[in-house]
N, C-alpha and C. Protein backbone atom coordinates (compact mmCIF):
# COMPACT_ATOMS: atom_id res chain seq x y z
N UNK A 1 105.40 105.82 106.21
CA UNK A 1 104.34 106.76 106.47
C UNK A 1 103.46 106.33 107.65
N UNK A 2 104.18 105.15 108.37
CA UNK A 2 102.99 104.99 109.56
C UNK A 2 103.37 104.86 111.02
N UNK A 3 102.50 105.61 111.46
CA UNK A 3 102.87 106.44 113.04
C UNK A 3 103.38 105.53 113.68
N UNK A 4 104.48 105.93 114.63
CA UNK A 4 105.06 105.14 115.61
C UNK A 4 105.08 105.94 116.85
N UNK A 5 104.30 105.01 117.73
CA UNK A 5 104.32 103.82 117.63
C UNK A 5 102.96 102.98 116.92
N UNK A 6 103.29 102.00 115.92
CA UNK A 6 102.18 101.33 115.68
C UNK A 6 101.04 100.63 116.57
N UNK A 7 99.56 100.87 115.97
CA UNK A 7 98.79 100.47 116.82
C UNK A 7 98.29 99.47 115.72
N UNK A 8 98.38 97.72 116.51
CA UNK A 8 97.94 96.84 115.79
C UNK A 8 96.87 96.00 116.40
N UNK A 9 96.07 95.32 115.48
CA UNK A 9 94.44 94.22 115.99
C UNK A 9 94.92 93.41 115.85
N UNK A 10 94.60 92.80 116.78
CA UNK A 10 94.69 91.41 117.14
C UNK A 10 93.79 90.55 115.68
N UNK A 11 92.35 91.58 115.46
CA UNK A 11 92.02 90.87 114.27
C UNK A 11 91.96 91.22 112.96
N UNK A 12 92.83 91.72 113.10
CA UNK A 12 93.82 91.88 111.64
C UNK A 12 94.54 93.16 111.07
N UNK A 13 95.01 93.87 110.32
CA UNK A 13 95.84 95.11 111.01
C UNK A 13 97.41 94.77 111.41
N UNK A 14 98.40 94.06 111.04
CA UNK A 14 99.70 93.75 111.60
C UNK A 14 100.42 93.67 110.53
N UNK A 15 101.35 94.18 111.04
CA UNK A 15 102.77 94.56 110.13
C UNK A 15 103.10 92.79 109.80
N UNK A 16 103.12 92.06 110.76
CA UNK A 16 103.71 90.62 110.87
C UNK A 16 102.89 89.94 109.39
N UNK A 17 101.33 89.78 109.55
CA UNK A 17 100.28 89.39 108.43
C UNK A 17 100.65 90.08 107.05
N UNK A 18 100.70 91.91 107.42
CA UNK A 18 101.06 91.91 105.78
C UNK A 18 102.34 91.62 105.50
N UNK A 19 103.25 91.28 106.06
CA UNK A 19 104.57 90.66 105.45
C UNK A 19 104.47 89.60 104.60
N UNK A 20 104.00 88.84 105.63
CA UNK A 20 103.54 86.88 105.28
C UNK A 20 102.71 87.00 104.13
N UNK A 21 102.12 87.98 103.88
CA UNK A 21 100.81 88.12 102.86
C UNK A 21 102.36 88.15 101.44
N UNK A 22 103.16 89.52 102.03
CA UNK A 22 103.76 90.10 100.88
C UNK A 22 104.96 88.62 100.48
N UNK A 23 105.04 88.36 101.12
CA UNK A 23 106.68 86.92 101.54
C UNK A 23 105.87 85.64 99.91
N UNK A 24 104.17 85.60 100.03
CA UNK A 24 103.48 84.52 99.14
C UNK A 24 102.74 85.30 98.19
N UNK A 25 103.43 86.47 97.83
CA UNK A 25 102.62 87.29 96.91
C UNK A 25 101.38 86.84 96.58
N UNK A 26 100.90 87.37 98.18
CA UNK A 26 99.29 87.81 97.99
C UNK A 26 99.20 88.97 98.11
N UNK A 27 98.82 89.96 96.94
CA UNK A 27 99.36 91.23 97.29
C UNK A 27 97.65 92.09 97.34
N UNK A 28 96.92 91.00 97.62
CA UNK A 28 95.04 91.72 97.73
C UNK A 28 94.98 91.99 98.98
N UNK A 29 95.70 90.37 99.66
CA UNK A 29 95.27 90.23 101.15
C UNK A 29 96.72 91.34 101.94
N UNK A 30 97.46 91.37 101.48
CA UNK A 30 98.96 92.38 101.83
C UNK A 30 97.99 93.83 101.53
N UNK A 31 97.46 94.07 100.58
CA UNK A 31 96.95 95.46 100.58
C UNK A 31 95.62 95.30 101.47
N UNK A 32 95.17 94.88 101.57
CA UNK A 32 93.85 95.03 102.48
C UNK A 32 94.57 94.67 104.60
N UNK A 33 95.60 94.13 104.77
CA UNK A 33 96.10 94.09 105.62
C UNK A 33 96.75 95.60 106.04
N UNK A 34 97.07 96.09 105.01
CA UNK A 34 97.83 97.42 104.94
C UNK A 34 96.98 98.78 105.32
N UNK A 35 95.86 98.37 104.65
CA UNK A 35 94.66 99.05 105.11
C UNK A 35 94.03 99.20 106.28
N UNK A 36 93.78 98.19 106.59
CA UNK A 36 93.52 97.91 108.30
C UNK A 36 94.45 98.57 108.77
N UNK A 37 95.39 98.63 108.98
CA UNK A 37 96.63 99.31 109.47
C UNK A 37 96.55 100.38 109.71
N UNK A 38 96.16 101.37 108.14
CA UNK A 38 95.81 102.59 108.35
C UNK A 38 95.06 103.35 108.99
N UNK A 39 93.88 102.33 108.69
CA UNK A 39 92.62 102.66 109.66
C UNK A 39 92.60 102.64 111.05
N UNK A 40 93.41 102.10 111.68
CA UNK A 40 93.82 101.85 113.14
C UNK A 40 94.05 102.73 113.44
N UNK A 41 95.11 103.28 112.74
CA UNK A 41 95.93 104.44 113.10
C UNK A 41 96.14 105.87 112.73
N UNK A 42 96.68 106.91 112.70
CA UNK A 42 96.35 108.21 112.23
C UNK A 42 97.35 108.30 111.08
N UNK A 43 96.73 107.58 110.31
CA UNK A 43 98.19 108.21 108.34
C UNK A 43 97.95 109.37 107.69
N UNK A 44 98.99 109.99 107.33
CA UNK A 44 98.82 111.07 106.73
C UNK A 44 97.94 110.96 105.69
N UNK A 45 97.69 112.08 104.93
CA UNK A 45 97.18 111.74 103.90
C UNK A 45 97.97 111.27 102.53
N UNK A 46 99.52 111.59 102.47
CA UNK A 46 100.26 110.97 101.51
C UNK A 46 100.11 109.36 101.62
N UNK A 47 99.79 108.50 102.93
CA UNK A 47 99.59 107.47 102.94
C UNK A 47 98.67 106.70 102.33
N UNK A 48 97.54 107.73 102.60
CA UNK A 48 95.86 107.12 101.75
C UNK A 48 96.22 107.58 100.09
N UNK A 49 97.21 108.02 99.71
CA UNK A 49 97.56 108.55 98.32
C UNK A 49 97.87 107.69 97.64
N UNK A 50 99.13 107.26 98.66
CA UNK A 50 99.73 106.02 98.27
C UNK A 50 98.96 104.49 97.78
N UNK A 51 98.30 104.77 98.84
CA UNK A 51 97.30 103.53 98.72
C UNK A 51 96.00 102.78 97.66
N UNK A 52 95.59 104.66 97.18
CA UNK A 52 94.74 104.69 95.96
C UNK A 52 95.20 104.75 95.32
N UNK A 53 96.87 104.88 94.50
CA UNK A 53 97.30 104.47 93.79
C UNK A 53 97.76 103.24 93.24
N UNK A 54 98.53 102.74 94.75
CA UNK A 54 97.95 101.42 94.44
C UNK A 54 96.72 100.05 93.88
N UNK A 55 95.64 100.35 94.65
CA UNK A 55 94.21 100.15 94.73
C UNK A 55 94.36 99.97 93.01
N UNK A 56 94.31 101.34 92.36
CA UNK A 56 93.88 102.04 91.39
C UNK A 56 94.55 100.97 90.32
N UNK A 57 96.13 101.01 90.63
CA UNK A 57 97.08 100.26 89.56
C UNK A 57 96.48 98.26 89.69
N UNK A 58 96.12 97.61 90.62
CA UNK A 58 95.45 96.45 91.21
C UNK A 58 94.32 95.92 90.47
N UNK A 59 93.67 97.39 90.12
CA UNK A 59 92.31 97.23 89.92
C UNK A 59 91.43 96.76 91.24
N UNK A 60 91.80 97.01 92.20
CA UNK A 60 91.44 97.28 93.83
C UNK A 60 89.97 97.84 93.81
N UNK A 61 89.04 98.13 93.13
CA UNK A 61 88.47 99.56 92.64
C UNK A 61 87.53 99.85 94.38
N UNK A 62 86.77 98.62 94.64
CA UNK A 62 86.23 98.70 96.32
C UNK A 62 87.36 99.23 97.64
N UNK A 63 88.70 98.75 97.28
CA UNK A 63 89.39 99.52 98.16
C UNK A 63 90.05 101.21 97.81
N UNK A 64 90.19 101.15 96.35
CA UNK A 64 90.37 102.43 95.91
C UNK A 64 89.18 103.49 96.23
N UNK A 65 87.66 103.21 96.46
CA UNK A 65 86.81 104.15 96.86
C UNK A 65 87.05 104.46 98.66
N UNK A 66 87.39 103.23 99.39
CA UNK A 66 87.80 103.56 100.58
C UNK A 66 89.26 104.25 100.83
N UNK A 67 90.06 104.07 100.30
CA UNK A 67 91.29 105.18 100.33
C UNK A 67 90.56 106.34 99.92
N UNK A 68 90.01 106.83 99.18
CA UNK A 68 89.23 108.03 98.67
C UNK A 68 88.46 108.61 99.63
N UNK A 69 87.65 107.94 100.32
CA UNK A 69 87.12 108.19 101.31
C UNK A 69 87.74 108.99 102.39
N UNK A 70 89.08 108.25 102.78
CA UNK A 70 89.84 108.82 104.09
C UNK A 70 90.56 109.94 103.44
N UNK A 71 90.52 110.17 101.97
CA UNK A 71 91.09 111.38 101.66
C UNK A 71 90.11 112.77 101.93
N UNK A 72 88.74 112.40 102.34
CA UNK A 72 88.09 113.49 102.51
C UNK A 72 88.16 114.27 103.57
């Protein structure tokens, strides 16, 4: 679900980071990396769906109000 071409930060936001995040199941810092991501870039809204579901299942609940947010 995310636009290509990807637009990534230098400070933080990268496909490379949330891998490494996902590779040592850190899956707070992998979802909040994932996020940045989104925010960079233009995601649909099935993406921010995706994401508060996630959040939601995590117990994420501070990032689940910001996926909510970009659903507005």
């Amino acid at each position: 679900m995310l636009p290509q071409p990807l637009r990534e930060d230098s400070e933080g936001g990268s496909l490379t980071a949330f891998e490494e995040f996902l590779l040592h199941n850190e899956l707070g810092l992998a979802f909040d990396e994932l996020e940045m991501i989104g925010m960079g870039n233009h995601c649909p809204p099935a993406f921010w769906r995706a994401m508060l579901a996630a959040a939601e299942s995590m117990q994420l609940f501070d990032q689940a109000e910001r996926c909510r947010a970009e659903l507005l």
